[in-house]
Every structure is written in C-alpha cells, then in structure tokens.
PDB file of N, CA and C in Angstrom:
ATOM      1  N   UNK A   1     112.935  25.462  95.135  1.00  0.00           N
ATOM      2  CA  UNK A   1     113.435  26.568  95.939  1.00  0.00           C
ATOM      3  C   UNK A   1     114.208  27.517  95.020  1.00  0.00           C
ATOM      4  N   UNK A   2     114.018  28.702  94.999  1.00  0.00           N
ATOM      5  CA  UNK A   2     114.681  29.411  94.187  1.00  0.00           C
ATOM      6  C   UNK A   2     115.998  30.257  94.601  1.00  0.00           C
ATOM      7  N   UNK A   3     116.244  29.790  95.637  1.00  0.00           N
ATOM      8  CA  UNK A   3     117.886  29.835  96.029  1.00  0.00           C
ATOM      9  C   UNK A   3     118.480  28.808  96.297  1.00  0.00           C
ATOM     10  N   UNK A   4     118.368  27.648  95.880  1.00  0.00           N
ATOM     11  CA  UNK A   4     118.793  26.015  95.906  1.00  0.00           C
ATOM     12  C   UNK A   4     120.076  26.033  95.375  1.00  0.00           C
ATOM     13  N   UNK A   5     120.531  26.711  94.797  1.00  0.00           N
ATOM     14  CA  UNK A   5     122.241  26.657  94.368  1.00  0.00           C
ATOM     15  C   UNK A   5     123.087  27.075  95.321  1.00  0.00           C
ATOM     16  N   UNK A   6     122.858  28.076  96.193  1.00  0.00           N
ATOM     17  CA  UNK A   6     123.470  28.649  97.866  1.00  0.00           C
ATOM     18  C   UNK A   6     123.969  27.071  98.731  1.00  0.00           C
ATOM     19  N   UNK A   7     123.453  26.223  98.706  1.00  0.00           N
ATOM     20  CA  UNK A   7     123.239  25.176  99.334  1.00  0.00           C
ATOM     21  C   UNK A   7     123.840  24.033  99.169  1.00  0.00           C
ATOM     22  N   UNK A   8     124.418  24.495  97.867  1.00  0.00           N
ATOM     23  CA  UNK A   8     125.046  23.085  97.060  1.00  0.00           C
ATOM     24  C   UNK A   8     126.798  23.163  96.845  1.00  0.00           C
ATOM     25  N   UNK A   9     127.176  22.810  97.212  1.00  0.00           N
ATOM     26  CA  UNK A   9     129.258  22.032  97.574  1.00  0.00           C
ATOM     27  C   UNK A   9     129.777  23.500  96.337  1.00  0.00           C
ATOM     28  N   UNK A  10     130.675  23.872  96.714  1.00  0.00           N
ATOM     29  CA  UNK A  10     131.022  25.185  95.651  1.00  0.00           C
ATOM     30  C   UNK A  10     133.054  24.717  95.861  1.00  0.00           C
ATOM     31  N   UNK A  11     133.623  24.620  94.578  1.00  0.00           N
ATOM     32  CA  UNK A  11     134.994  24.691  94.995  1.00  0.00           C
ATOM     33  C   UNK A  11     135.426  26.014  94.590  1.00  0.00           C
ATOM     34  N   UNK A  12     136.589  26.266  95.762  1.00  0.00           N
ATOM     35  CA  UNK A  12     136.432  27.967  95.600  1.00  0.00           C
ATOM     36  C   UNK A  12     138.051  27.866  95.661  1.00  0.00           C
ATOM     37  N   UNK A  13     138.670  27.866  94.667  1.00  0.00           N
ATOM     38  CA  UNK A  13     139.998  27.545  94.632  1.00  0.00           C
ATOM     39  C   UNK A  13     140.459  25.912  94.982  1.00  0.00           C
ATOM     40  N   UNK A  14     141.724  25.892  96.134  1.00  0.00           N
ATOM     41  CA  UNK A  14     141.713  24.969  96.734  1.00  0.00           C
ATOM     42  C   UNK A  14     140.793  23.979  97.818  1.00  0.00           C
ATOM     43  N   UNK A  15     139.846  25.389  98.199  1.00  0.00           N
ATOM     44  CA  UNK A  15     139.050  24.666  98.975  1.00  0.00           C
ATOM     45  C   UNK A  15     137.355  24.208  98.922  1.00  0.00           C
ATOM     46  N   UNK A  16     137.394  23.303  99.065  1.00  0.00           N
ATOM     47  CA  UNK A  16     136.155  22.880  98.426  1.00  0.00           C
ATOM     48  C   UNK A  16     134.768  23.101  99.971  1.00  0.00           C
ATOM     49  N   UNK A  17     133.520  23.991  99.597  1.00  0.00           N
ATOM     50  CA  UNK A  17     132.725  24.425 100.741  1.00  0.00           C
ATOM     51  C   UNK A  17     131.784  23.687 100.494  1.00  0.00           C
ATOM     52  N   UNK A  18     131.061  23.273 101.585  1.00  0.00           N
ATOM     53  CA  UNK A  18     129.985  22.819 101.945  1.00  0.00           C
ATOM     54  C   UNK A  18     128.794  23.331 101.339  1.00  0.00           C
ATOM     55  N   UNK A  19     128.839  24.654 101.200  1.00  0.00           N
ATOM     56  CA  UNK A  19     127.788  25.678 100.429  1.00  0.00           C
ATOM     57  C   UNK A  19     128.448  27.281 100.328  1.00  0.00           C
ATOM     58  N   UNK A  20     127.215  27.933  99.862  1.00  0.00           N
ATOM     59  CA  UNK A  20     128.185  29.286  99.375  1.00  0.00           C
ATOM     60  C   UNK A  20     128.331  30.219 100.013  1.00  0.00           C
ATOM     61  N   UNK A  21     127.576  29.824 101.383  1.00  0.00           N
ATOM     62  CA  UNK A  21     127.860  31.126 102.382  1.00  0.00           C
ATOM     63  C   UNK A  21     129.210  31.266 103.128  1.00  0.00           C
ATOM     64  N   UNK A  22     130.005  32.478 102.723  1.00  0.00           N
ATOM     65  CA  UNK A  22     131.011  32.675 103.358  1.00  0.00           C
ATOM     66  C   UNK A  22     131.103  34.181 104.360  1.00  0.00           C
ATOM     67  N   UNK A  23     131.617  34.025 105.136  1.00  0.00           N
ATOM     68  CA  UNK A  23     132.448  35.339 105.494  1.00  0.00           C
ATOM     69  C   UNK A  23     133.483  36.091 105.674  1.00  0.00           C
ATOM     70  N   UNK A  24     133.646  36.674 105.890  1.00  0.00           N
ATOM     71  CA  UNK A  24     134.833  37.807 106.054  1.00  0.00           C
ATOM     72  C   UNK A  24     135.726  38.077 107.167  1.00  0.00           C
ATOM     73  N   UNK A  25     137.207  37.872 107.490  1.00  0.00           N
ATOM     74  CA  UNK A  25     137.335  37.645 108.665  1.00  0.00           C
ATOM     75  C   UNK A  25     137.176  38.742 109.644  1.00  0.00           C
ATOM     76  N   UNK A  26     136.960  39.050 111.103  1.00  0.00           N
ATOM     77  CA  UNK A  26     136.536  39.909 111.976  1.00  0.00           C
ATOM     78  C   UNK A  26     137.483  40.142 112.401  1.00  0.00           C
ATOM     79  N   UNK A  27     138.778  39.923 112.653  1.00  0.00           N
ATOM     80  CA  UNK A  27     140.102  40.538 113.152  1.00  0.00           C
ATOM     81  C   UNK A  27     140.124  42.489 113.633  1.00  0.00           C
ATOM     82  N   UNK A  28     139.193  42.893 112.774  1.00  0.00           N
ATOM     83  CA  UNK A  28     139.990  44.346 112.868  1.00  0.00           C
ATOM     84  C   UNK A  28     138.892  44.712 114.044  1.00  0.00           C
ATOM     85  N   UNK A  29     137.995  43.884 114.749  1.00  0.00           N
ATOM     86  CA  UNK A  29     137.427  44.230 116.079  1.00  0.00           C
ATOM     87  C   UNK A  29     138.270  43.948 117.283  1.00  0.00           C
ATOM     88  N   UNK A  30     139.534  42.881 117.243  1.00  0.00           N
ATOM     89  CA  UNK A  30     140.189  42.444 117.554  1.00  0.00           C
ATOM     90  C   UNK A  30     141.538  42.943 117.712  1.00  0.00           C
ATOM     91  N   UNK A  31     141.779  44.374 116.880  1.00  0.00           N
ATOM     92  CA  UNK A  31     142.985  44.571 116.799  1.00  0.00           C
ATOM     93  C   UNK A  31     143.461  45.433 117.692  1.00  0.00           C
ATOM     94  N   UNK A  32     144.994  46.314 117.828  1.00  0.00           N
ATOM     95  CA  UNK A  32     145.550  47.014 118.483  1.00  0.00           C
ATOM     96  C   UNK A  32     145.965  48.278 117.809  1.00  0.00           C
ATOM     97  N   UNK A  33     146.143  49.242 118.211  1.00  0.00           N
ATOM     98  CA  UNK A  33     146.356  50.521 117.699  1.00  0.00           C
ATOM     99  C   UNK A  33     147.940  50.556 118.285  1.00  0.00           C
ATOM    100  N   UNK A  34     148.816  51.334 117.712  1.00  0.00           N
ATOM    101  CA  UNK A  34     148.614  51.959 116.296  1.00  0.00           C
ATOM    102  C   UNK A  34     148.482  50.547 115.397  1.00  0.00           C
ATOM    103  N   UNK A  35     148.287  51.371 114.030  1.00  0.00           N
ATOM    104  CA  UNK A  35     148.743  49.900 112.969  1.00  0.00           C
ATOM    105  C   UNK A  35     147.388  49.007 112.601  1.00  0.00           C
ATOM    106  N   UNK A  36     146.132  49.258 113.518  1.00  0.00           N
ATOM    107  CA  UNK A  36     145.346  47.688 113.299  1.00  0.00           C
ATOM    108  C   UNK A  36     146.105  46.801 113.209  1.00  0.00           C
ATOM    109  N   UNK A  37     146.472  46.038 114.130  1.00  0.00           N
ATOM    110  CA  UNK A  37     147.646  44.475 114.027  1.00  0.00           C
ATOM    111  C   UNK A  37     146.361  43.715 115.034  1.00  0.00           C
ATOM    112  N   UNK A  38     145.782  42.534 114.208  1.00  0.00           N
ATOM    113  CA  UNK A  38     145.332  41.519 115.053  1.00  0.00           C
ATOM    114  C   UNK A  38     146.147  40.997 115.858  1.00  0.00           C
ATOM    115  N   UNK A  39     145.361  40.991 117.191  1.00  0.00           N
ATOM    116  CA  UNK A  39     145.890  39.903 118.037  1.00  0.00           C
ATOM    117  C   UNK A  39     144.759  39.337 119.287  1.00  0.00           C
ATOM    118  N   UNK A  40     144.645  39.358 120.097  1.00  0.00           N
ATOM    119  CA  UNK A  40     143.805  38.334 121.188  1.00  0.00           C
ATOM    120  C   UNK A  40     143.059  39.443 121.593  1.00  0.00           C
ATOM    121  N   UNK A  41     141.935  38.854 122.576  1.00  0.00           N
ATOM    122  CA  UNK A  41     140.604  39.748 123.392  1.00  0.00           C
ATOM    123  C   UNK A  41     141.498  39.246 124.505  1.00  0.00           C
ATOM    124  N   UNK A  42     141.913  40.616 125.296  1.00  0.00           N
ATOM    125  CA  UNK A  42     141.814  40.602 126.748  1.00  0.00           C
ATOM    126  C   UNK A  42     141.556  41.120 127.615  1.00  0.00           C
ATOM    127  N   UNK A  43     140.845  40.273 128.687  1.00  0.00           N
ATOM    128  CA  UNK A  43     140.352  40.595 129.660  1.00  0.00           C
ATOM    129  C   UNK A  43     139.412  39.929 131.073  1.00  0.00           C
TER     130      UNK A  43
END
C-alpha cells in the first residue's frame, strides 16, 4: 500500500496516536460573538 505509514502508531509529543490522521478543533462553529469565545450549542 503506498500510504501504509498513515496507519501506523505516530508519537506526537506526549501523546502517542493510533495513526496519523488528525484534526483540528471545530470550536469557532461553536462560538459567541463578540470575541469568538467557545462555548455550548443551544437550543
């Protein structure tokens, strides 16, 4: 497979991943105006 390294245990600082797919956190869909300040979905 020629992306077989994606797949394989990666330590990424302190934390050691399962594989190399990460993401990015989504908070700023989440946030409040003014400021962008995360906080909860309500409704």
């Amino acid at each position: 497979m020629k992306y077989n390294q994606l797949f394989q245990p990666y330590q990424l600082g302190e934390n050691q991943l399962e594989n190399r797919f990460v993401m990015a956190p989504m908070t700023r869909s989440r946030s409040t105006q003014p400021g962008d300040i995360p906080g909860t979905v309500k409704g």
